[in-house]
N, C-alpha and C. Protein backbone atom coordinates (compact mmCIF):
# COMPACT_ATOMS: atom_id res chain seq x y z
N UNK A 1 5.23 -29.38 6.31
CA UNK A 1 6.02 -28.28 5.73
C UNK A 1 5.11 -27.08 5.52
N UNK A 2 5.79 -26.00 5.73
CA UNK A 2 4.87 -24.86 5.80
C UNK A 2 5.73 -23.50 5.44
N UNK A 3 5.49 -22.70 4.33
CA UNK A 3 5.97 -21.43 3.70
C UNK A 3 4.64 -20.64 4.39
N UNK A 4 4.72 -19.51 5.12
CA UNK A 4 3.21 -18.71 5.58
C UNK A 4 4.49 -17.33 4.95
N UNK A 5 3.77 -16.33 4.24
CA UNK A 5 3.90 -14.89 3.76
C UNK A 5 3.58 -14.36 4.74
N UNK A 6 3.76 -12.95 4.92
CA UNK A 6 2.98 -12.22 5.59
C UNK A 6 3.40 -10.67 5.29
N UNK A 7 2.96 -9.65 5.67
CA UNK A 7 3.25 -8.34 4.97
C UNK A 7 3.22 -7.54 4.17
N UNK A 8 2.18 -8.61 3.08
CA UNK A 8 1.99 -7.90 2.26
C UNK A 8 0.49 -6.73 2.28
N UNK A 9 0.24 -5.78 1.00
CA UNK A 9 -1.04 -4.96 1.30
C UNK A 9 -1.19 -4.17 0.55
N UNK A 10 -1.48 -2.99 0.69
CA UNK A 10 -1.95 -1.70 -0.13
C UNK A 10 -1.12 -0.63 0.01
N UNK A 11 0.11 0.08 -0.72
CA UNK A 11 0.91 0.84 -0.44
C UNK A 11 0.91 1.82 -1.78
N UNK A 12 1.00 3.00 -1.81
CA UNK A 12 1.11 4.26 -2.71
C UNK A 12 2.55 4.11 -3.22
N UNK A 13 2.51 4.77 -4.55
CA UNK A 13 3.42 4.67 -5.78
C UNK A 13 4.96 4.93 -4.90
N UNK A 14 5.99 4.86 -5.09
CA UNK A 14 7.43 5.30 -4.11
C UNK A 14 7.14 4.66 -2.50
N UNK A 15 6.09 3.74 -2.04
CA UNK A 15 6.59 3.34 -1.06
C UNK A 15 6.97 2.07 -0.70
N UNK A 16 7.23 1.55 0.42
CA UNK A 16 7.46 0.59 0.97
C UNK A 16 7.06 -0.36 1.22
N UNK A 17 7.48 -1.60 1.67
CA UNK A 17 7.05 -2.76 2.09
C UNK A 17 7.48 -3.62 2.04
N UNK A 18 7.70 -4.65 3.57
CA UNK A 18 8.42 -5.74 3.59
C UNK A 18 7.56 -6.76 4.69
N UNK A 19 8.24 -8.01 3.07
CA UNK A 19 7.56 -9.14 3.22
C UNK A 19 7.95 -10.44 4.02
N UNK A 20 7.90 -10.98 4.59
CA UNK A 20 8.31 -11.70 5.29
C UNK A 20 7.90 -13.66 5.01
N UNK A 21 8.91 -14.69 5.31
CA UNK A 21 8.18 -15.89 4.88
C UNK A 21 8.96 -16.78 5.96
N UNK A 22 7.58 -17.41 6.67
CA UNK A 22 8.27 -18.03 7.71
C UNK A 22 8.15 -19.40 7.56
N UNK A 23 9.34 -20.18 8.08
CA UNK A 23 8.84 -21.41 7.18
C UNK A 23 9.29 -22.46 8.31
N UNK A 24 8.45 -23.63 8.12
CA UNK A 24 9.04 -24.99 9.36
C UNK A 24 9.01 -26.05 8.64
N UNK A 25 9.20 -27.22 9.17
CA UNK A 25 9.04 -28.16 8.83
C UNK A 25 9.82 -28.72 7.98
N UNK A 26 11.27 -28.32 7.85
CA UNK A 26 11.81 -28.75 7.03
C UNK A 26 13.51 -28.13 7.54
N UNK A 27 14.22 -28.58 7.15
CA UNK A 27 15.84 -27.41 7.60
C UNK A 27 16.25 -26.64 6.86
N UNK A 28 15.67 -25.13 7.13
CA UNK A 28 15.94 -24.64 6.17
C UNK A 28 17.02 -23.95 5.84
N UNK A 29 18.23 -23.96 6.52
CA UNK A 29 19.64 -23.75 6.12
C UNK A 29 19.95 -24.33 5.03
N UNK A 30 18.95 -25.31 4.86
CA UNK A 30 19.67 -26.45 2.97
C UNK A 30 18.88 -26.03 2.15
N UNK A 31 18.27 -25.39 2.26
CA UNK A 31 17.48 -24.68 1.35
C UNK A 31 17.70 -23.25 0.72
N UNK A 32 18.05 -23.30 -0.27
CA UNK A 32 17.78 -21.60 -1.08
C UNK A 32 16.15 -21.33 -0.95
N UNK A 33 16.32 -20.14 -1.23
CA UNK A 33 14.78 -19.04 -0.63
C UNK A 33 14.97 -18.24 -1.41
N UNK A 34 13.53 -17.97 -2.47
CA UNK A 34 13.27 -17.01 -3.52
C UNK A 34 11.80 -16.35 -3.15
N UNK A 35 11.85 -15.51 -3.70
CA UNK A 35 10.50 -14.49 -4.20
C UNK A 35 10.01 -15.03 -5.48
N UNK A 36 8.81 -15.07 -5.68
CA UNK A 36 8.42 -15.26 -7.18
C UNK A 36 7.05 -14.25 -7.07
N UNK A 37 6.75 -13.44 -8.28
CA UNK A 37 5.54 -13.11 -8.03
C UNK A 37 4.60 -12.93 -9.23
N UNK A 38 3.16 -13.26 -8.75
CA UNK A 38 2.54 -13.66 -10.23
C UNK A 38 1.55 -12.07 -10.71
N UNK A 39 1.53 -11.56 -11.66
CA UNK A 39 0.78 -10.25 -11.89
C UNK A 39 -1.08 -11.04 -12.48
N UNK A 40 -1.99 -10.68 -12.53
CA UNK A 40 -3.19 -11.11 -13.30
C UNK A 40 -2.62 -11.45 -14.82
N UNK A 41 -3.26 -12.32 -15.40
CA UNK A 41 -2.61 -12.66 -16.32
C UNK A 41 -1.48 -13.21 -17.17
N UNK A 42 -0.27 -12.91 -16.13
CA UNK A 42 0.90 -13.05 -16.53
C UNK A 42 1.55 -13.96 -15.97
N UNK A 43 2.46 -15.05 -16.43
CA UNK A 43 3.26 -16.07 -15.54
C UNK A 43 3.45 -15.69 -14.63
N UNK A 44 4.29 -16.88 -13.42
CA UNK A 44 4.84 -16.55 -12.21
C UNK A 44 6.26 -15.85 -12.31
N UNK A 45 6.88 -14.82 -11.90
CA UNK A 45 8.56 -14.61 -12.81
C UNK A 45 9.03 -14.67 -11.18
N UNK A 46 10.40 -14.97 -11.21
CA UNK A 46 11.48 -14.70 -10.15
C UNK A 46 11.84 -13.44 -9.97
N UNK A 47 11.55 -13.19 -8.61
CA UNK A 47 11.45 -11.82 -8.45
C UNK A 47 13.32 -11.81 -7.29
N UNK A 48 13.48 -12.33 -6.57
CA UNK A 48 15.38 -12.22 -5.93
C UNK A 48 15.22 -13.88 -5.18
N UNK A 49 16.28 -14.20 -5.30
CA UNK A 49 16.53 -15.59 -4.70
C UNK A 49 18.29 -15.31 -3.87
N UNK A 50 17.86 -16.09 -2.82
CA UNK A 50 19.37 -16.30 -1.73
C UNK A 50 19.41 -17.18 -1.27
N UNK A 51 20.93 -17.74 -1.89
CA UNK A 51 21.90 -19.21 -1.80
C UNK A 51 21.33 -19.75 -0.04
N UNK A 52 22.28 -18.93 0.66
CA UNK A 52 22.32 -19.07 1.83
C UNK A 52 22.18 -17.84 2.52
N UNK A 53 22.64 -17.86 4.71
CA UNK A 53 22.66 -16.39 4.77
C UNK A 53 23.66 -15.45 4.46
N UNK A 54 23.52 -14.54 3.71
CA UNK A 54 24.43 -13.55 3.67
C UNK A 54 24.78 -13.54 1.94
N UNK A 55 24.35 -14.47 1.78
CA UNK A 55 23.99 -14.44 -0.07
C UNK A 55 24.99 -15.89 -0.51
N UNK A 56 25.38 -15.80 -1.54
CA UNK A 56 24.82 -14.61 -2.68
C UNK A 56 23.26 -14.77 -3.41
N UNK A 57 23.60 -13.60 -3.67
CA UNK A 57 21.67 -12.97 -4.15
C UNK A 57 21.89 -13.35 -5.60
N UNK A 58 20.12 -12.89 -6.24
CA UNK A 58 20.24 -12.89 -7.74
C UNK A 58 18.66 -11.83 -7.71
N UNK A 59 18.52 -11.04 -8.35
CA UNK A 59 17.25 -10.38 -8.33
C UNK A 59 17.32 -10.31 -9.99
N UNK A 60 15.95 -9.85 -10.61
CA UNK A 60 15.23 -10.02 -11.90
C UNK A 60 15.57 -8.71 -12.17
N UNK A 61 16.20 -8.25 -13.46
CA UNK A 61 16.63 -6.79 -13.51
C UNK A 61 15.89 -5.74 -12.80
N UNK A 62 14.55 -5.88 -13.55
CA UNK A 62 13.52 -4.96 -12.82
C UNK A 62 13.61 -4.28 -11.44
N UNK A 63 14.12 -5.47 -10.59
CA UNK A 63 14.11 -5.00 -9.21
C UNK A 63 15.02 -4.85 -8.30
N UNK A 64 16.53 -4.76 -9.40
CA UNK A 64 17.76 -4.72 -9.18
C UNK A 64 17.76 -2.71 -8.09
N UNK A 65 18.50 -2.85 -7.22
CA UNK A 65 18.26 -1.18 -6.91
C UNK A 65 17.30 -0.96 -6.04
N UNK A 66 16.41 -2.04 -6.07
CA UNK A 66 14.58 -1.62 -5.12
C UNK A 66 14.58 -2.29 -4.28
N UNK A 67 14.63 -4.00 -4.45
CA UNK A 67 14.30 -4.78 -3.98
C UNK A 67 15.54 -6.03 -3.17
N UNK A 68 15.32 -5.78 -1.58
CA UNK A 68 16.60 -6.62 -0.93
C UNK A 68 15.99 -8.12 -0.59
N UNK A 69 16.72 -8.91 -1.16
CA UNK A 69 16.32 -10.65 -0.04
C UNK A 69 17.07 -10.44 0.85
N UNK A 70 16.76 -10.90 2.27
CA UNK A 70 17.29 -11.45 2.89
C UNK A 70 16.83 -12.51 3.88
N UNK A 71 17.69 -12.96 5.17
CA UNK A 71 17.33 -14.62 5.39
C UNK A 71 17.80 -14.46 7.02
N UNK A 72 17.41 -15.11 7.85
CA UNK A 72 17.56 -15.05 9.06
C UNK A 72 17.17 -16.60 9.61
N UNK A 73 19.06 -17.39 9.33
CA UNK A 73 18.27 -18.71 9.32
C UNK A 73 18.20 -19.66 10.96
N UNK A 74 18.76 -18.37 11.69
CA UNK A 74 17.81 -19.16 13.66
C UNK A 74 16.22 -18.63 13.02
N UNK A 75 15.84 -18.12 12.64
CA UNK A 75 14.27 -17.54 12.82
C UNK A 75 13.56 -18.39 11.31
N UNK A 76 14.21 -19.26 10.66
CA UNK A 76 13.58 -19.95 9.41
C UNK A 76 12.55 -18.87 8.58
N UNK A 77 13.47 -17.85 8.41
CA UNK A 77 12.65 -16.64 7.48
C UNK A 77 13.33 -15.90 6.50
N UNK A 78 12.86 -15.74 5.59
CA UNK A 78 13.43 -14.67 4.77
C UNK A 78 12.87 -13.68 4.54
N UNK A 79 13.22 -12.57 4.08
CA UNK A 79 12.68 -11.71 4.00
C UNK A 79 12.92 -10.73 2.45
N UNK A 80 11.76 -10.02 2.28
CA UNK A 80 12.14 -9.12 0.90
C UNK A 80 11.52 -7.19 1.53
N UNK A 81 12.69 -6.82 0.96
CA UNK A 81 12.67 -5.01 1.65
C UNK A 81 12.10 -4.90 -0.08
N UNK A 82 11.08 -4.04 -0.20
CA UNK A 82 10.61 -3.25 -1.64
C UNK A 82 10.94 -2.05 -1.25
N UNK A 83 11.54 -1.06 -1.81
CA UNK A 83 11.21 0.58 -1.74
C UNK A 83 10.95 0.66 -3.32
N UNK A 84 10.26 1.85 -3.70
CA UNK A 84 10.46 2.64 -4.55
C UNK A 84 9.04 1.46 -5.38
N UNK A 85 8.33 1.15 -4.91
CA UNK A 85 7.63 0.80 -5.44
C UNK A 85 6.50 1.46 -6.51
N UNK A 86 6.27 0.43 -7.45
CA UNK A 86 5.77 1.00 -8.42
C UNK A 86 4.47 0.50 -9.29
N UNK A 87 3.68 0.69 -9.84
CA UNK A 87 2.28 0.03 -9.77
C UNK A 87 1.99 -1.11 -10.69
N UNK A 88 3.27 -1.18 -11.39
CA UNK A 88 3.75 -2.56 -11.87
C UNK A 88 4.01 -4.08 -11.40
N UNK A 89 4.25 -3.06 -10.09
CA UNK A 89 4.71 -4.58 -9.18
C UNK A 89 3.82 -5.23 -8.12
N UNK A 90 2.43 -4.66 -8.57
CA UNK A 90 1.26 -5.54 -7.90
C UNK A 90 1.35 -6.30 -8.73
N UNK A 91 1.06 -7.56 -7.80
CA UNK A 91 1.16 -9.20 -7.64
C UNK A 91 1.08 -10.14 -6.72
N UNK A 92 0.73 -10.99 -7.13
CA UNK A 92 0.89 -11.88 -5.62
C UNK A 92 2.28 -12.42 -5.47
N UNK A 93 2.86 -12.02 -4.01
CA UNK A 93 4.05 -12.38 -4.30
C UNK A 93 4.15 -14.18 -3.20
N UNK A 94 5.00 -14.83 -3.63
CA UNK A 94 5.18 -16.15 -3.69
C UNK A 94 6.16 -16.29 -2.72
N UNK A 95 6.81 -17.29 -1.56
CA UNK A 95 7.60 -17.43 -1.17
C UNK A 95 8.09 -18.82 -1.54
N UNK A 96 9.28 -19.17 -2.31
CA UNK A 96 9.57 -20.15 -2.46
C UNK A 96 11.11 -21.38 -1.56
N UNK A 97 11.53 -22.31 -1.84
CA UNK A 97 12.13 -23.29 -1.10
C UNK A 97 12.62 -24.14 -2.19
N UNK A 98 14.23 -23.52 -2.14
CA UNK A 98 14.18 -25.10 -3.03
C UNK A 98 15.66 -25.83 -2.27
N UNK A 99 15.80 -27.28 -2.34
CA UNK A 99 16.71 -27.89 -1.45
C UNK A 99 17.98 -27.95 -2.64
N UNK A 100 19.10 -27.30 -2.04
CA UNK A 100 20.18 -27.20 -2.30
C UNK A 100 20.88 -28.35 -3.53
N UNK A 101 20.75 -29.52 -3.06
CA UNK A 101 20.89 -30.40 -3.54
C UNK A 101 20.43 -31.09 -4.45
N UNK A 102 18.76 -32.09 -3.57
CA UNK A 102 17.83 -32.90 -4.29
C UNK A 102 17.13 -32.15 -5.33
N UNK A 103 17.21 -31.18 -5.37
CA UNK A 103 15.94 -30.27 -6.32
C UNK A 103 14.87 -30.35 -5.30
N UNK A 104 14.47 -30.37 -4.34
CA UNK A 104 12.67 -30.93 -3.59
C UNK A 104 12.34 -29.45 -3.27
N UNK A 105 11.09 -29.07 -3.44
CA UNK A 105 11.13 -28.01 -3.16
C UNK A 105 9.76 -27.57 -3.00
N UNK A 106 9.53 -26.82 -2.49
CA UNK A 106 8.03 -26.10 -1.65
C UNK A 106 7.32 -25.15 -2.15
N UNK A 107 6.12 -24.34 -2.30
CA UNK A 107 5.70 -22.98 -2.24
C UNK A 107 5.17 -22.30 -1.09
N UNK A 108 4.79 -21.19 -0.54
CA UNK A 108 3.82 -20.57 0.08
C UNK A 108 2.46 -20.57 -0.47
N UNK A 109 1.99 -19.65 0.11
CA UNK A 109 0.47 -19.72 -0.56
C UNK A 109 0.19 -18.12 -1.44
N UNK A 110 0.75 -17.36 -0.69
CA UNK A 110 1.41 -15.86 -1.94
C UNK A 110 0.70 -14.94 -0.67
N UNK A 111 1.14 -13.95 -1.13
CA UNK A 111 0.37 -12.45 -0.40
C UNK A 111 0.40 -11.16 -1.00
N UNK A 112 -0.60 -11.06 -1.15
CA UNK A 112 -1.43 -9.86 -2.23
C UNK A 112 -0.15 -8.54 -1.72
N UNK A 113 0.28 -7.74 -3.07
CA UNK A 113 1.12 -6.50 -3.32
C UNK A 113 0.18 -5.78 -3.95
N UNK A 114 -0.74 -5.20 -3.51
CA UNK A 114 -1.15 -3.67 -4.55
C UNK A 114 -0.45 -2.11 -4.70
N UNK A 115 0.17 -1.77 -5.36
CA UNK A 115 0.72 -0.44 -5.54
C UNK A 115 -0.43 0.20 -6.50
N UNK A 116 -1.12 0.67 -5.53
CA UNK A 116 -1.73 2.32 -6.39
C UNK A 116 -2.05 3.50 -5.41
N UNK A 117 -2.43 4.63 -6.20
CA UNK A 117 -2.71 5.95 -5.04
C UNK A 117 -4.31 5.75 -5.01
């Protein structure tokens, strides 16, 4: 089983970036797919999670407006669109897996978000 991130990096205050999480080894149509992301210091929080494709979604107020999940499940990926980023929301962000059903469920390994100028 394998969650790999990718996309993440170094982006200035109001911009962009999208993250991507590709995942095998497992079927992941039975699986819901979340963001989690951890800041220095601070727990891991849920950053948007999606049921299946096409939703339904749930995002963390914060990033209600900014931040899109989405899922592309021939390509076993999901994906997260950031705009409007802000220097709060450096973190490592997390790709998570959890099985519909059993509860069984996976992590990535995370990929560094820095927002500063």
């Amino acid at each position: 089983v394998q969650l790999v991130e990718s996309g993440g990096g170094l982006v200035q205050p109001g911009g962009s970036l999208r993250l991507s999480c590709a995942a095998s080894g497992f079927t992941f149509s039975s699986y819901a797919m979340s963001w989690y992301r951890q800041a220095p210091g601070k727990e891991r929080e849920l950053v948007a999670a999606i049921l299946s494709a096409g939703g339904p979604t749930n995002y963390a107020d914060s990033m209600k407006g900014r931040f899109t999940i989405s899922r592309d499940n021939a390509m076993n990926t999901v994906y997260l669109q950031m705009n409007s980023l802000k220097p709060e929301d450096t973190a490592v962000y997390y790709c998570h897996a959890r099985h519909l059903f059993d509860g069984n469920n996976y992590w990535g390994q995370g990929t560094q978000v820095t927002v500063s100028s």
